[in-house]
N, C-alpha and C. Protein backbone atom coordinates (compact mmCIF):
# COMPACT_ATOMS: atom_id res chain seq x y z
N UNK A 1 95.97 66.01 105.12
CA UNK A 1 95.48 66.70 106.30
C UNK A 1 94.15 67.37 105.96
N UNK A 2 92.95 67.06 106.67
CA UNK A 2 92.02 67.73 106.71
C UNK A 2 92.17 69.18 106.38
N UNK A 3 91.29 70.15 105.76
CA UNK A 3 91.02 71.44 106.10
C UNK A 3 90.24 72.05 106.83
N UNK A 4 90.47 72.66 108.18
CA UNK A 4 89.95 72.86 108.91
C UNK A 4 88.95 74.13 108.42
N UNK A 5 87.50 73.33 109.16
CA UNK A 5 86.22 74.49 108.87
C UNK A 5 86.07 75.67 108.54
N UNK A 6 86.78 76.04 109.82
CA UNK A 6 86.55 77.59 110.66
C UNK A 6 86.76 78.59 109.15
N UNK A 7 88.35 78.51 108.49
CA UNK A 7 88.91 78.78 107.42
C UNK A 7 88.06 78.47 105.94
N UNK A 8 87.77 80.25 105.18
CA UNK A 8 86.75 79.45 104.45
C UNK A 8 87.58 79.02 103.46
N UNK A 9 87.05 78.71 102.29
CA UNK A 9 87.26 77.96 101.22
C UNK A 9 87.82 79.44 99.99
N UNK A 10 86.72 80.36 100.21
CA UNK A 10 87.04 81.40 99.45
C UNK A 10 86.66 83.22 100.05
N UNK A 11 87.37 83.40 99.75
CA UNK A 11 87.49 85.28 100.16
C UNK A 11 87.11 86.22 99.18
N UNK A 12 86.66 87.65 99.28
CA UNK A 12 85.99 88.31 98.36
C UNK A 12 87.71 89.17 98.85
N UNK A 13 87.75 90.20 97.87
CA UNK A 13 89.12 90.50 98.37
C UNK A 13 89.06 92.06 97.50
N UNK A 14 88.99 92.91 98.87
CA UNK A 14 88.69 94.62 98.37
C UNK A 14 90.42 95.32 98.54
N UNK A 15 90.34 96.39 97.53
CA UNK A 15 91.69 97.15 97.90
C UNK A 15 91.02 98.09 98.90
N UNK A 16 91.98 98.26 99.96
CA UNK A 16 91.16 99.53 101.00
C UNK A 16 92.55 100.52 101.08
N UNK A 17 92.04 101.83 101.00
CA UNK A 17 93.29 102.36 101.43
C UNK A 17 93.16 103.52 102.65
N UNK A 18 94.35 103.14 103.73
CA UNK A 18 94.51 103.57 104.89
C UNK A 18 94.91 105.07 104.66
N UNK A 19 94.59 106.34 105.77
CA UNK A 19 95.17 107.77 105.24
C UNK A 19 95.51 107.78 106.83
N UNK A 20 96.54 108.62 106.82
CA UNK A 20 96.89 108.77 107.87
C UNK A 20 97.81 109.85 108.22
N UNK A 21 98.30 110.91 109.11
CA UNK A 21 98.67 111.87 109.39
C UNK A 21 100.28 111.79 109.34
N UNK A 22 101.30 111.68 108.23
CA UNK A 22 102.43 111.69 108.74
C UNK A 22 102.98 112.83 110.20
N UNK A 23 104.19 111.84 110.24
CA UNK A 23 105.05 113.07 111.42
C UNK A 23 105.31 114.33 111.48
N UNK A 24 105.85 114.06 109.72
CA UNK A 24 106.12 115.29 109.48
C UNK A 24 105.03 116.51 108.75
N UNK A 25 103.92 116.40 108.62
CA UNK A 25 102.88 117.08 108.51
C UNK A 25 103.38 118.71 108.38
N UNK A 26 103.14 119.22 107.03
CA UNK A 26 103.43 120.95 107.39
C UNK A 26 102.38 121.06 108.28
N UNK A 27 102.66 122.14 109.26
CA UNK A 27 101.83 123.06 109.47
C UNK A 27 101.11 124.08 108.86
N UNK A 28 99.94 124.07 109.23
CA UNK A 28 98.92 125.17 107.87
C UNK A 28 97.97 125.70 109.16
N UNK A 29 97.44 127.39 108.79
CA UNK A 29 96.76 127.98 109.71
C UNK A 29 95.29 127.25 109.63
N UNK A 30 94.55 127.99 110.14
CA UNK A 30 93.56 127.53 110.21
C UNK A 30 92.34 127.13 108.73
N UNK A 31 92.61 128.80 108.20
CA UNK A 31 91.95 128.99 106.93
C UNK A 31 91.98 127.92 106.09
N UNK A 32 93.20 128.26 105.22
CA UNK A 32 94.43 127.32 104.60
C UNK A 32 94.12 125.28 104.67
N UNK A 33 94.22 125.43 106.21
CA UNK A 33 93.60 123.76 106.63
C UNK A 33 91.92 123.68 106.18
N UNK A 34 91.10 124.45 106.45
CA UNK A 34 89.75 124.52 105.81
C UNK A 34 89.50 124.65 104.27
N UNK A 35 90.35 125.07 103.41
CA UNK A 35 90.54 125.06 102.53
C UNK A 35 90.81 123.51 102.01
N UNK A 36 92.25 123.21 101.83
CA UNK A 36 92.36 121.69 102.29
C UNK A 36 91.50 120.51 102.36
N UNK A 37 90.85 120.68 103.43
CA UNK A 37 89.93 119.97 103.68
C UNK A 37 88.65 119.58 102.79
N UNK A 38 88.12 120.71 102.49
CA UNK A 38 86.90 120.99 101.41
C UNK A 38 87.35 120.72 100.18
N UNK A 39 88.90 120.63 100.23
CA UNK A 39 89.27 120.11 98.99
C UNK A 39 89.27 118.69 98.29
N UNK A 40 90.15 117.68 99.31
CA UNK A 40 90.74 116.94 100.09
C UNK A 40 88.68 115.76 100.20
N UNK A 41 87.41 116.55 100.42
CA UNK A 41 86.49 115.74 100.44
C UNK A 41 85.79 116.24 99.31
N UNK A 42 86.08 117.33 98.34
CA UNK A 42 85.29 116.97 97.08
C UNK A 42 86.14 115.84 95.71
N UNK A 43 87.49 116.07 96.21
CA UNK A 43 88.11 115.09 95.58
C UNK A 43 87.67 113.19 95.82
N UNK A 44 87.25 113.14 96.97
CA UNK A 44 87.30 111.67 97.18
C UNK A 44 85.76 111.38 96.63
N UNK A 45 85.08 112.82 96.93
CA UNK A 45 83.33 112.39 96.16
C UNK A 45 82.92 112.60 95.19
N UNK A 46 84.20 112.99 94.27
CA UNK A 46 84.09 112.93 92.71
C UNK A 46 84.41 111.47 92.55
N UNK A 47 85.43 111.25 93.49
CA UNK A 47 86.22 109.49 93.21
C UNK A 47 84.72 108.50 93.22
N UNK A 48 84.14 109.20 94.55
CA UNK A 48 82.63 108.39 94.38
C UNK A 48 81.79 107.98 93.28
N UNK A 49 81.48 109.40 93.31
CA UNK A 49 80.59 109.70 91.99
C UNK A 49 81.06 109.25 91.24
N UNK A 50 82.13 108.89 90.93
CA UNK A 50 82.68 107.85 89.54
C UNK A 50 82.38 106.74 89.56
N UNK A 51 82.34 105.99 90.96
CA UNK A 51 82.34 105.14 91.13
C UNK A 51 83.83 103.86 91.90
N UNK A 52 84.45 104.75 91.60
CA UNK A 52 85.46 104.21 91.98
C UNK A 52 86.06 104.24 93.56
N UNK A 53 85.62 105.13 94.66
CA UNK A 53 85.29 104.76 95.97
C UNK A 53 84.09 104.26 96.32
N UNK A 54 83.91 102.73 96.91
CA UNK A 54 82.43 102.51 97.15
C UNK A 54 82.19 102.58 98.43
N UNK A 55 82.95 102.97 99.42
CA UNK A 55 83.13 103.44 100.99
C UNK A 55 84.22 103.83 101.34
N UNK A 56 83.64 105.15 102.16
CA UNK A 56 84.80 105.67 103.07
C UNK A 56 84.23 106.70 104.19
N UNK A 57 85.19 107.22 105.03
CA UNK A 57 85.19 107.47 105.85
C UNK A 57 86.00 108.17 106.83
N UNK A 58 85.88 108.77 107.94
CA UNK A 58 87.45 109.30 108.53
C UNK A 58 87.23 108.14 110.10
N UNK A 59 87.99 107.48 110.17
CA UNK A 59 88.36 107.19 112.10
C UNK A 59 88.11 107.88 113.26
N UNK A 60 87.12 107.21 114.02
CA UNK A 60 86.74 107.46 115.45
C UNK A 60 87.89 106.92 116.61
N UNK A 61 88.21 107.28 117.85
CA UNK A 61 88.18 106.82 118.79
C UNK A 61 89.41 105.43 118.71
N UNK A 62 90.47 105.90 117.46
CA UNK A 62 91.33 104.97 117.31
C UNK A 62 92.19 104.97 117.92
N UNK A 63 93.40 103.73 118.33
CA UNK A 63 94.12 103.81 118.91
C UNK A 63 95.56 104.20 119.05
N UNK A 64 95.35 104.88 117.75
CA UNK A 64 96.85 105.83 116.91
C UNK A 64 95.99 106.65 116.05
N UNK A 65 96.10 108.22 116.88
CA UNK A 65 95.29 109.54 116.55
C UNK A 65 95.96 109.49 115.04
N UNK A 66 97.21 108.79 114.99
CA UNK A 66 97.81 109.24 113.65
C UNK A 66 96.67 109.33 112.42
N UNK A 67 95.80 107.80 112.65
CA UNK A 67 95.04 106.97 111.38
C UNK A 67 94.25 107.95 111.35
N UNK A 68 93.69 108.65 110.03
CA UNK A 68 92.77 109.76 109.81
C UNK A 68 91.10 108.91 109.23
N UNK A 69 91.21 107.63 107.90
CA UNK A 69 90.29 107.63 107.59
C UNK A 69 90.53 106.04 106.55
N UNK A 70 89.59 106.24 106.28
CA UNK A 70 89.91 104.37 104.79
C UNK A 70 88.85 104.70 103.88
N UNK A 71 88.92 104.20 102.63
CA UNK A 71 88.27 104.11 101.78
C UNK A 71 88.39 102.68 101.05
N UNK A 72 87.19 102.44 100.73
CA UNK A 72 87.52 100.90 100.06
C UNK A 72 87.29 101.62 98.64
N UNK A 73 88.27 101.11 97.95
CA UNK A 73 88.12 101.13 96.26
C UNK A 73 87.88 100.23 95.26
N UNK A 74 87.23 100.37 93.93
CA UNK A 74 86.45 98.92 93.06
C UNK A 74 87.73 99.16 91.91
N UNK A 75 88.64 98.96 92.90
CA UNK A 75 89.95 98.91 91.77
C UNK A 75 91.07 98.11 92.18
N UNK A 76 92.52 97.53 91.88
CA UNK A 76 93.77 97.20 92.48
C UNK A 76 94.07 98.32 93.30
N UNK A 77 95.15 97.87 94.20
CA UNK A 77 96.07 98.57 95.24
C UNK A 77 96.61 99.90 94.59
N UNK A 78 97.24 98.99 93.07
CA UNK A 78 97.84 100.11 92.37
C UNK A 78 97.19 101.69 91.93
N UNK A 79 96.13 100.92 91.59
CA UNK A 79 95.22 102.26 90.78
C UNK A 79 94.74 102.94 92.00
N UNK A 80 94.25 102.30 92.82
CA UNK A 80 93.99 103.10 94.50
C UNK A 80 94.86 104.06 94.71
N UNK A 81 95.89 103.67 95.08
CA UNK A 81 97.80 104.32 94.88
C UNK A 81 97.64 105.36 94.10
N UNK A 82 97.31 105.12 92.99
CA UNK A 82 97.92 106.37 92.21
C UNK A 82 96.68 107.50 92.19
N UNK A 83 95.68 106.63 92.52
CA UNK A 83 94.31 107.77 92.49
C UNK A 83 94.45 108.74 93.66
N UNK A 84 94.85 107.98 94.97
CA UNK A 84 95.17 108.84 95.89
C UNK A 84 96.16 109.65 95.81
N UNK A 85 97.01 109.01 95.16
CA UNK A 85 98.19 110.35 95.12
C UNK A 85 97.76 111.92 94.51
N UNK A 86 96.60 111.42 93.81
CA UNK A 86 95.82 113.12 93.36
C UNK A 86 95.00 113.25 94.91
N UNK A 87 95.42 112.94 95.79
CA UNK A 87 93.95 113.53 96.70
C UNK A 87 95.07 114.96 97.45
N UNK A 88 94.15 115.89 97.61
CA UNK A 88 94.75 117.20 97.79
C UNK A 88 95.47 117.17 99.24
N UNK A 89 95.13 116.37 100.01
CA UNK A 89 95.84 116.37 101.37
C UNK A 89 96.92 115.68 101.18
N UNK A 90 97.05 114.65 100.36
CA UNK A 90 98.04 114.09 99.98
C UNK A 90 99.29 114.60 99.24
N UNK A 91 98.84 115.74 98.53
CA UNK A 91 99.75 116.58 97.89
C UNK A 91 100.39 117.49 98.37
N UNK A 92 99.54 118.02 99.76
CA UNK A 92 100.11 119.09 100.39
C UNK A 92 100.93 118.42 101.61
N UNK A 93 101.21 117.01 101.41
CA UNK A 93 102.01 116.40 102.72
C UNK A 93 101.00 116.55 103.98
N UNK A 94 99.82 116.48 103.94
CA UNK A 94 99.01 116.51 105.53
C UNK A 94 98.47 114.63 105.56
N UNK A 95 98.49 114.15 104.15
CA UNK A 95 97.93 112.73 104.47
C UNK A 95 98.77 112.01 103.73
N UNK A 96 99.30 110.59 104.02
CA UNK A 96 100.12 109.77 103.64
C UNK A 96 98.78 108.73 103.40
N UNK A 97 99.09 107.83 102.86
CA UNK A 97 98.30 106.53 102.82
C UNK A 97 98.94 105.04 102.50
N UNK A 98 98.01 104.43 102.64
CA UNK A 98 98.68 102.42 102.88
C UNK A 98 97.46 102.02 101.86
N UNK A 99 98.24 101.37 100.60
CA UNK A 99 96.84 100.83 100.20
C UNK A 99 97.57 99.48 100.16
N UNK A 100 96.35 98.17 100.38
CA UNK A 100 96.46 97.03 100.50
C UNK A 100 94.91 96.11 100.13
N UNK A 101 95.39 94.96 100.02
CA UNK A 101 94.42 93.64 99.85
C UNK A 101 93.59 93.67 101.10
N UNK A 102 92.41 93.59 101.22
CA UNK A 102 91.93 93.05 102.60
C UNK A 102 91.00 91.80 101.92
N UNK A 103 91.21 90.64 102.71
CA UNK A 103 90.64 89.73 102.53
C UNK A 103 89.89 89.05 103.44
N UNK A 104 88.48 88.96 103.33
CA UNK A 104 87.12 88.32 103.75
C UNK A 104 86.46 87.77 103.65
N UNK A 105 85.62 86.85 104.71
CA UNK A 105 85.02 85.20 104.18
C UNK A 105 84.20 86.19 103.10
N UNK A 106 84.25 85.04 102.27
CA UNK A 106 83.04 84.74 100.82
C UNK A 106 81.80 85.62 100.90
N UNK A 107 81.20 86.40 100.90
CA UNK A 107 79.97 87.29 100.90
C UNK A 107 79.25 87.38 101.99
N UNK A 108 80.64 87.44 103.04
CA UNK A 108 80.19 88.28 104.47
C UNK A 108 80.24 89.75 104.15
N UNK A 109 80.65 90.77 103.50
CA UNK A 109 80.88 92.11 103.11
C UNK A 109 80.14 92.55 101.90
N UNK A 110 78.99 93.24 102.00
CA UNK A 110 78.63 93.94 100.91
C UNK A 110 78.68 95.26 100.75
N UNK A 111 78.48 95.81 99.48
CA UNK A 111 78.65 97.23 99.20
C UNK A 111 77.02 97.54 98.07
N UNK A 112 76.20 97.67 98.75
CA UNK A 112 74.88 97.96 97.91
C UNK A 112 75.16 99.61 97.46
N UNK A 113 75.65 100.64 97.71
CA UNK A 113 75.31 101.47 96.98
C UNK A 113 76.37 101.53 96.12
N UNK A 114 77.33 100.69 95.73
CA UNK A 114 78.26 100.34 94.13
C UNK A 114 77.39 100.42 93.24
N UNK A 115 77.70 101.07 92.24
CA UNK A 115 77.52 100.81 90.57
C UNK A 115 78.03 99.59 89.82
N UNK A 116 78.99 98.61 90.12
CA UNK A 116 79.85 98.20 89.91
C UNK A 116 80.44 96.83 90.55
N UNK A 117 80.85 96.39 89.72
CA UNK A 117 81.69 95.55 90.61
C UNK A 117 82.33 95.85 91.73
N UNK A 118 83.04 95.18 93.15
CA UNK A 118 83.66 95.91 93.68
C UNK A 118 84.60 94.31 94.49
N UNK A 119 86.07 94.53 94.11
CA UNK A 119 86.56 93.32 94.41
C UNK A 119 86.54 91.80 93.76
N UNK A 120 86.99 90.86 94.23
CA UNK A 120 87.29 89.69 93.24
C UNK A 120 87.03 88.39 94.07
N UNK A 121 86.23 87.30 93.97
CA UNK A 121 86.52 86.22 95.01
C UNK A 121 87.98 85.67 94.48
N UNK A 122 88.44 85.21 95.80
CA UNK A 122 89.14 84.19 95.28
C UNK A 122 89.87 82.93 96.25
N UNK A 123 90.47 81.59 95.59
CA UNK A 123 90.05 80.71 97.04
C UNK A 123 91.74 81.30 98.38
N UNK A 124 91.34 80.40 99.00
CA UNK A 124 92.51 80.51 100.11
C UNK A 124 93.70 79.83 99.46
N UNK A 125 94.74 80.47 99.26
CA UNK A 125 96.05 80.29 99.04
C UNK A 125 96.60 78.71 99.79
N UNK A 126 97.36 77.82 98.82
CA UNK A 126 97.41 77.22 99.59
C UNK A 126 99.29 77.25 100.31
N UNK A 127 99.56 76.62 101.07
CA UNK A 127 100.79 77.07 102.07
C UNK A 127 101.84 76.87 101.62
C-alpha cells in the first residue's frame, strides 16, 4: 500500500508539559498567592536560564479555565516530570501538570533562542 503524502515521513518530537489548576486547589489569600506566584516564575526562569525550558508560557482565552500554561522542555517526559515536581505551585497543590511527547512534521517547529539541542527527529511509527 502506498504511503500517503499528506503524512510525513519524519517528526521532530518535543516533551511539552501541560500545568493546570487542579479541583482541589488549596485556597491561599491574596498575599500568600503573590508570593507563590513570584515563586512558581523564578523557578521556571532558572529552568530557562539553564536551559532546560526552551518555551513557555501561561494560556489565553482557553476552553477549560482549568489549563494554566505549557512549557516545552530539551529533555524526556520523565526529567520534565520530575523537574516540575520542584516547581513551587506544584508543591503547594495550586498546579498539577501532564507531561507528554508532542509530535511534528520534520522542521516545521523551531526554537532559536535554545542553547541546545531541543527534541529528537524521528520517522513515523509504522502500524
Amino acid at each position: 500500500m502506498a504511503r500517503d503524502p499528506n503524512i510525513p515521513d519524519a517528526f521532530d518530537v518535543f516533551t511539552v508539559v501541560v500545568l493546570r489548576r487542579p479541583a482541589d486547589a488549596p485556597e491561599m489569600g491574596d498575599e500568600e498567592l503573590d508570593d507563590l506566584q513570584s515563586r512558581h516564575l523564578a523557578y521556571r526562569a532558572d529552568l530557562a536560564a539553564r536551559g532546560l525550558i526552551v518555551a513557555n508560557g501561561p494560556f489565553g482565552q482557553q476552553s477549560d479555565e482549568s489549563y494554566r500554561g505549557m512549557s516545552v522542555f530539551a529533555c524526556d517526559p520523565a526529567e520534565a516530570a520530575r523537574l516540575s515536581d520542584g516547581d513551587p505551585s506544584v508543591v503547594a497543590g495550586r498546579l498539577a501538570y501532564d507531561a507528554m511527547e508532542w509530535w511534528v512534521r520534520a522542521g516545521s517547529v523551531g526554537f532559536p533562542l535554545a542553547t541546545g539541542p531541543v527534541g529528537e527527529r524521528r520517522a513515523m511509527p509504522d502500524d
